[in-house]
PDB file of N, CA and C in Angstrom:
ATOM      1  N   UNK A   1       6.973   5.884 -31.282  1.00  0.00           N
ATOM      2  CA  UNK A   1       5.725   6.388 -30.748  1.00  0.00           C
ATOM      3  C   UNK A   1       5.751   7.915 -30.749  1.00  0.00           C
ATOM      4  N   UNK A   2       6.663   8.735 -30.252  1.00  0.00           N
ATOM      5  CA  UNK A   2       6.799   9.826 -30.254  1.00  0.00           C
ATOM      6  C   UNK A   2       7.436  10.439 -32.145  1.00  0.00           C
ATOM      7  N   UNK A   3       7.687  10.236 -32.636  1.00  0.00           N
ATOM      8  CA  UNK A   3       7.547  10.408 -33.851  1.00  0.00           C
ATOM      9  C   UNK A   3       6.252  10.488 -34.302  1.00  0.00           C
ATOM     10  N   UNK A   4       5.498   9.686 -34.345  1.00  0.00           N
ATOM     11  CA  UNK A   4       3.955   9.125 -34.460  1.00  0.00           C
ATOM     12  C   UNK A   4       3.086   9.861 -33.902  1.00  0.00           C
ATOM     13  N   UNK A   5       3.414  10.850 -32.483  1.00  0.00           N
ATOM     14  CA  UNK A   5       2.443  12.114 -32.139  1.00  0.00           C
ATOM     15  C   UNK A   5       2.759  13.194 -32.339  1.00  0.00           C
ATOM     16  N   UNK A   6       4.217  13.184 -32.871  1.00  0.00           N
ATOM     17  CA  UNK A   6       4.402  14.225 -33.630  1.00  0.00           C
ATOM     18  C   UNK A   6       3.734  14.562 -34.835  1.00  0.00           C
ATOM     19  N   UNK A   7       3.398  13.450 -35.726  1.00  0.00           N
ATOM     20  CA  UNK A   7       3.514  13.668 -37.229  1.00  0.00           C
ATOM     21  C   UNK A   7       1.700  13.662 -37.039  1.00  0.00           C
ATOM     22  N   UNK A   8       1.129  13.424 -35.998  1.00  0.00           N
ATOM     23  CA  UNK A   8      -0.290  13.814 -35.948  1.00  0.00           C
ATOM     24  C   UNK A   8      -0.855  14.994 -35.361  1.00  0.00           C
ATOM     25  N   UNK A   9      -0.092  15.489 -34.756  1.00  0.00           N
ATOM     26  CA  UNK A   9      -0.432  16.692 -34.432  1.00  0.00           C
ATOM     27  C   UNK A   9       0.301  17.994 -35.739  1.00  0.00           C
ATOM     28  N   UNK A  10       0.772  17.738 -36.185  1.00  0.00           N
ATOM     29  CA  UNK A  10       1.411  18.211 -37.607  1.00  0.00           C
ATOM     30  C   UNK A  10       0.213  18.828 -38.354  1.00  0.00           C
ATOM     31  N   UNK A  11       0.367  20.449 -38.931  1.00  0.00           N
ATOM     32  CA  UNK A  11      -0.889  20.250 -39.742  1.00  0.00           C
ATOM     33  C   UNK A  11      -0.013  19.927 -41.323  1.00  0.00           C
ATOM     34  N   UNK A  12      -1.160  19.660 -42.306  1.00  0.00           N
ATOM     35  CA  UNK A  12      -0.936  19.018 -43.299  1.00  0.00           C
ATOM     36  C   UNK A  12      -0.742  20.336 -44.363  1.00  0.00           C
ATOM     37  N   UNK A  13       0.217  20.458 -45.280  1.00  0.00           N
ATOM     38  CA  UNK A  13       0.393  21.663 -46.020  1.00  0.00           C
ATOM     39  C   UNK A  13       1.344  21.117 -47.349  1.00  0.00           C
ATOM     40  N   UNK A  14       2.106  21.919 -48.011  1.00  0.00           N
ATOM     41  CA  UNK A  14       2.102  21.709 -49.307  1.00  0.00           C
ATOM     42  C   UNK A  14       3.632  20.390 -49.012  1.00  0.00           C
ATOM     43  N   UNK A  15       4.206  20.775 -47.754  1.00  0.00           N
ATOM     44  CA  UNK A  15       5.151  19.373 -47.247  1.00  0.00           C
ATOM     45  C   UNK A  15       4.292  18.792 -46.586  1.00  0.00           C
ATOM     46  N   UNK A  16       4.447  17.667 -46.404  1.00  0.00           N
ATOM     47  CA  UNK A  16       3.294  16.778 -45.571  1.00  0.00           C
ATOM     48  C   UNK A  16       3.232  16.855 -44.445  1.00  0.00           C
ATOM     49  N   UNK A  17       4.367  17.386 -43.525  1.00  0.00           N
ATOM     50  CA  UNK A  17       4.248  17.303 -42.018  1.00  0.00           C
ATOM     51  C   UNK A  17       3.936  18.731 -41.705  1.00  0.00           C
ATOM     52  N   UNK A  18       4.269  19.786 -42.946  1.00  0.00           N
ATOM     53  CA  UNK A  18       4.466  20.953 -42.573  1.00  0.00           C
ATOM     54  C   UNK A  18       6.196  21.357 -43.002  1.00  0.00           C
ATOM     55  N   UNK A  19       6.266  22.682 -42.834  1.00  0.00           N
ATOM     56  CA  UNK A  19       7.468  22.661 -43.421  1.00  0.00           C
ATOM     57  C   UNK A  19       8.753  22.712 -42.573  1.00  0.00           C
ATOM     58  N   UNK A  20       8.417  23.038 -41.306  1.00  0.00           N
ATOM     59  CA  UNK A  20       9.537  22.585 -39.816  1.00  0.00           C
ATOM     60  C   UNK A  20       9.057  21.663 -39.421  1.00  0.00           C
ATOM     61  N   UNK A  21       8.974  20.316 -39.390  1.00  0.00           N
ATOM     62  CA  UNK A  21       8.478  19.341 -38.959  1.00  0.00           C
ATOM     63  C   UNK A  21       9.624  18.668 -38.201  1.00  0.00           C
ATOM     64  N   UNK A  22      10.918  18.844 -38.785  1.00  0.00           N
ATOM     65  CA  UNK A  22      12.125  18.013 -38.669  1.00  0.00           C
ATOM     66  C   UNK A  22      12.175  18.481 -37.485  1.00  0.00           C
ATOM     67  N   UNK A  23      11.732  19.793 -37.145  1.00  0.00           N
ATOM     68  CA  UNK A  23      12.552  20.988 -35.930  1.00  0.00           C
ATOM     69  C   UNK A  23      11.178  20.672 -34.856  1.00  0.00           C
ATOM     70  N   UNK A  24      10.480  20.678 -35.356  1.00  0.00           N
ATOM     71  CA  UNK A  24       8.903  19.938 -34.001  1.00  0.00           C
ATOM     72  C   UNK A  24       9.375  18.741 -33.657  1.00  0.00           C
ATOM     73  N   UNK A  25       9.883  17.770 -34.232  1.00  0.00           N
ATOM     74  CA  UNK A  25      10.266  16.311 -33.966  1.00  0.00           C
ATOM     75  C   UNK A  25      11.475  16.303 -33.517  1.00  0.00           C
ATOM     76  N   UNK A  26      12.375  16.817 -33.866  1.00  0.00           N
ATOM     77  CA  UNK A  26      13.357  17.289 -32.381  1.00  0.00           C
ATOM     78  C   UNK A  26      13.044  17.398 -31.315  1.00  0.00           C
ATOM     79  N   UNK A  27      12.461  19.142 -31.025  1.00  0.00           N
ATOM     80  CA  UNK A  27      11.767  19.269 -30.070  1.00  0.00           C
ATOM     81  C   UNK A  27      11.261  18.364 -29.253  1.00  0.00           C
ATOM     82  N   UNK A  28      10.322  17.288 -29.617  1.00  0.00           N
ATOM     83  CA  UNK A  28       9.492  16.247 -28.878  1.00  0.00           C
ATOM     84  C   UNK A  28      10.830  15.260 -28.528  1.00  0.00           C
ATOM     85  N   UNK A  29      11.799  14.856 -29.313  1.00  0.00           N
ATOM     86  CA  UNK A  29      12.629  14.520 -28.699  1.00  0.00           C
ATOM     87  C   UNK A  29      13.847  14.518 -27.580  1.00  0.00           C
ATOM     88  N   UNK A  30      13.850  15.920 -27.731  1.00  0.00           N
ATOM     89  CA  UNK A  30      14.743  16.715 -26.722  1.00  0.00           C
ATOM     90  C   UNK A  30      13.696  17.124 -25.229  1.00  0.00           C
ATOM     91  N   UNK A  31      12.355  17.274 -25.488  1.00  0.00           N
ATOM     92  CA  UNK A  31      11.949  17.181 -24.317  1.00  0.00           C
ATOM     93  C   UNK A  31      11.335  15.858 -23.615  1.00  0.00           C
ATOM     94  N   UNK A  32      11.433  14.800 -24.284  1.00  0.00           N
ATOM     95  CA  UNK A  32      11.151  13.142 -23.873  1.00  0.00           C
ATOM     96  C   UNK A  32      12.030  12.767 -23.352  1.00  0.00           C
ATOM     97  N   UNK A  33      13.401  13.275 -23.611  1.00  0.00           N
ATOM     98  CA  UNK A  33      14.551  12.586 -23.241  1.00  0.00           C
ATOM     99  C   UNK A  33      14.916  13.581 -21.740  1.00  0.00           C
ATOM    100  N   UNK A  34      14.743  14.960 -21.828  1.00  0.00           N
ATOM    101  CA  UNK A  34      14.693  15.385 -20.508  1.00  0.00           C
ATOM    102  C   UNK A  34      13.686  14.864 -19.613  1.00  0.00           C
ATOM    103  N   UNK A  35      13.042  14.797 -20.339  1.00  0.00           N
ATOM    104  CA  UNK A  35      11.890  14.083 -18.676  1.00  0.00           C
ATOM    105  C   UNK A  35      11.951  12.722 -18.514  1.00  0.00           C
ATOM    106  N   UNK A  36      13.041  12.007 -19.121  1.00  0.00           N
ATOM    107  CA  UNK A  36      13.213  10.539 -19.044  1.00  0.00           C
ATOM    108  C   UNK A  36      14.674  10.685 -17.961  1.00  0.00           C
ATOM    109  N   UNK A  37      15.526  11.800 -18.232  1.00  0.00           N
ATOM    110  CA  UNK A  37      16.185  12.070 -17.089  1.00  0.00           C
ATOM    111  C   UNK A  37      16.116  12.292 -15.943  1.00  0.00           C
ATOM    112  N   UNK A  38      14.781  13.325 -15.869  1.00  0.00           N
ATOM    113  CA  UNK A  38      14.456  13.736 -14.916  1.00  0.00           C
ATOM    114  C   UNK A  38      13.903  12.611 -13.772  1.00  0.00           C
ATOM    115  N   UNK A  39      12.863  11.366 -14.363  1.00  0.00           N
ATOM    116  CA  UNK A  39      12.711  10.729 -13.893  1.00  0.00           C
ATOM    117  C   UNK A  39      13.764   9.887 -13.309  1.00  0.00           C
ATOM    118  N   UNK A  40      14.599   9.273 -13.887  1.00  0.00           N
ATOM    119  CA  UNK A  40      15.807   8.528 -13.290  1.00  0.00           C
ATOM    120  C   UNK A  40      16.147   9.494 -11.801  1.00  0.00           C
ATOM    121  N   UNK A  41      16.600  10.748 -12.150  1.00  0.00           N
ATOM    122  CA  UNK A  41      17.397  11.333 -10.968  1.00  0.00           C
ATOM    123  C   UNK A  41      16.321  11.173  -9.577  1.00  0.00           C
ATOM    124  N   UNK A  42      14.895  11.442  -9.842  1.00  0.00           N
ATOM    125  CA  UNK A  42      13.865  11.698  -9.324  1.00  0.00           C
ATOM    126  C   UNK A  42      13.826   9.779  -8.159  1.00  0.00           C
ATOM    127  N   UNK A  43      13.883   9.024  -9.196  1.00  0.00           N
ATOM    128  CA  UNK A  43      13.895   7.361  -8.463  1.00  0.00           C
ATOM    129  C   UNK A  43      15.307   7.184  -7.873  1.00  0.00           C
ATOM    130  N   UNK A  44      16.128   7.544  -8.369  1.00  0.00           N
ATOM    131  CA  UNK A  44      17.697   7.366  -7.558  1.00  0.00           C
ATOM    132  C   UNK A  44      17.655   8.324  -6.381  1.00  0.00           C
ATOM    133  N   UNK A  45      16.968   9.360  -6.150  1.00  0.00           N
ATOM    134  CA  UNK A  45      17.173  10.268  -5.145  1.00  0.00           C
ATOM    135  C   UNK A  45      16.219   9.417  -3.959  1.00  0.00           C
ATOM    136  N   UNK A  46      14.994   8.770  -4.444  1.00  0.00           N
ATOM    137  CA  UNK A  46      13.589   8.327  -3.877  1.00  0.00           C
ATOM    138  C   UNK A  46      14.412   7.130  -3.063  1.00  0.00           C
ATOM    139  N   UNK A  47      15.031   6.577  -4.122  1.00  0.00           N
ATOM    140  CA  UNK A  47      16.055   4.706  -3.236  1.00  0.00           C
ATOM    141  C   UNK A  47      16.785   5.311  -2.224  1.00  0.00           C
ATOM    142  N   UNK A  48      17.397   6.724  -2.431  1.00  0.00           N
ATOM    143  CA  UNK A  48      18.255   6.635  -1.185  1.00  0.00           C
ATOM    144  C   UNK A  48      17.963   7.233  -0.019  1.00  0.00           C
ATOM    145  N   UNK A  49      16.830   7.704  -0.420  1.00  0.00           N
ATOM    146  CA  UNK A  49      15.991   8.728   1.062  1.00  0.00           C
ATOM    147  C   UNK A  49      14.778   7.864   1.704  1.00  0.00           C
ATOM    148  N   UNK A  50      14.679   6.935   1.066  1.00  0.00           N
ATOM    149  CA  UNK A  50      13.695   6.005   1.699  1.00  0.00           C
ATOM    150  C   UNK A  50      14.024   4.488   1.849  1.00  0.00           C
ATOM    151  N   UNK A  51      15.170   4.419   2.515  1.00  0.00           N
ATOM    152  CA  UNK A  51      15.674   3.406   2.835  1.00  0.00           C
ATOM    153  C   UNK A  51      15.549   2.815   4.647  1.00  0.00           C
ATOM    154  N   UNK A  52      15.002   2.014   4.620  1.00  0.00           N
ATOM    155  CA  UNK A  52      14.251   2.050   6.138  1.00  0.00           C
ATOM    156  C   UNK A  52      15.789   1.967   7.131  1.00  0.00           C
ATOM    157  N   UNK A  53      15.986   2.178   8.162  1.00  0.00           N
ATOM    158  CA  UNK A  53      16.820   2.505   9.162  1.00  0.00           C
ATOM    159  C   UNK A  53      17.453   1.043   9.484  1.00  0.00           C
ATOM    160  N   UNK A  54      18.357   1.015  10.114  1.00  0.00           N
ATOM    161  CA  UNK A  54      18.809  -0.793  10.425  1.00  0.00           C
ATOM    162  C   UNK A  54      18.872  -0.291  11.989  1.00  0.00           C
ATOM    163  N   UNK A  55      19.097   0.573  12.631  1.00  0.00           N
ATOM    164  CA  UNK A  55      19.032   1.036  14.187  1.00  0.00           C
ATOM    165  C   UNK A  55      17.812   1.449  14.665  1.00  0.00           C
ATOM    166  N   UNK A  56      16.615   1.230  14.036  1.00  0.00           N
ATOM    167  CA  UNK A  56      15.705   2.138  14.819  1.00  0.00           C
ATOM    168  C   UNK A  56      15.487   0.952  15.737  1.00  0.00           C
ATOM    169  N   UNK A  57      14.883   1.668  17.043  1.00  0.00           N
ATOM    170  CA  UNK A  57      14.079   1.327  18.488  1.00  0.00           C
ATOM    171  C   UNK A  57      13.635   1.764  18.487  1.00  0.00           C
ATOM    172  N   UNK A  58      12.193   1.455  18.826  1.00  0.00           N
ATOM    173  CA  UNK A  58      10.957   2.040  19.519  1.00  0.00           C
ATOM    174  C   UNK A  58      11.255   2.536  21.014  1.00  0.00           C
ATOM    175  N   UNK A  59      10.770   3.669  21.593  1.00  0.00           N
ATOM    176  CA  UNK A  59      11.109   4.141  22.777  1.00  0.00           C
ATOM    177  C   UNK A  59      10.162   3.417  23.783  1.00  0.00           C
ATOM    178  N   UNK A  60      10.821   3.069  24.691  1.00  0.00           N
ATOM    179  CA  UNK A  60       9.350   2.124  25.932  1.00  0.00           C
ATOM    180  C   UNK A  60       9.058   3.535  27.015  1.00  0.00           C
ATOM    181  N   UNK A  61       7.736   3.549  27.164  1.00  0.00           N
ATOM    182  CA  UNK A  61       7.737   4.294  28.735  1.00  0.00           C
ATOM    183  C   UNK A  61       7.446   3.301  29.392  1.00  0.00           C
TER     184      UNK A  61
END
């Protein structure tokens, strides 16, 4: 898929993708894969800070 919005946003020239295309499609890869990290750390941090309490009491007056 990300190959696939790469090679469309590509303009079209005497190479077909353009002539750094290889180095744009990196790019899109190297920043998909950081924000696929980012997300993980982002849900592993979320599981352990929102884990409901096993001691809470409500206070009575």
């Amino acid at each position: 898929m990300l190959g696939k919005n790469a090679a469309e946003s590509a303009p079209i020239d005497d190479f077909l993708f353009g002539p750094d295309f290889s180095e744009t499609l990196k790019a899109a890869q190297v920043c998909e894969k950081a924000g696929r990290d980012v997300s993980k750390t982002l849900l592993t941090v979320g599981k352990k800070t929102l884990q409901p309490h096993a001691t809470y009491s409500p206070l009575t007056a």
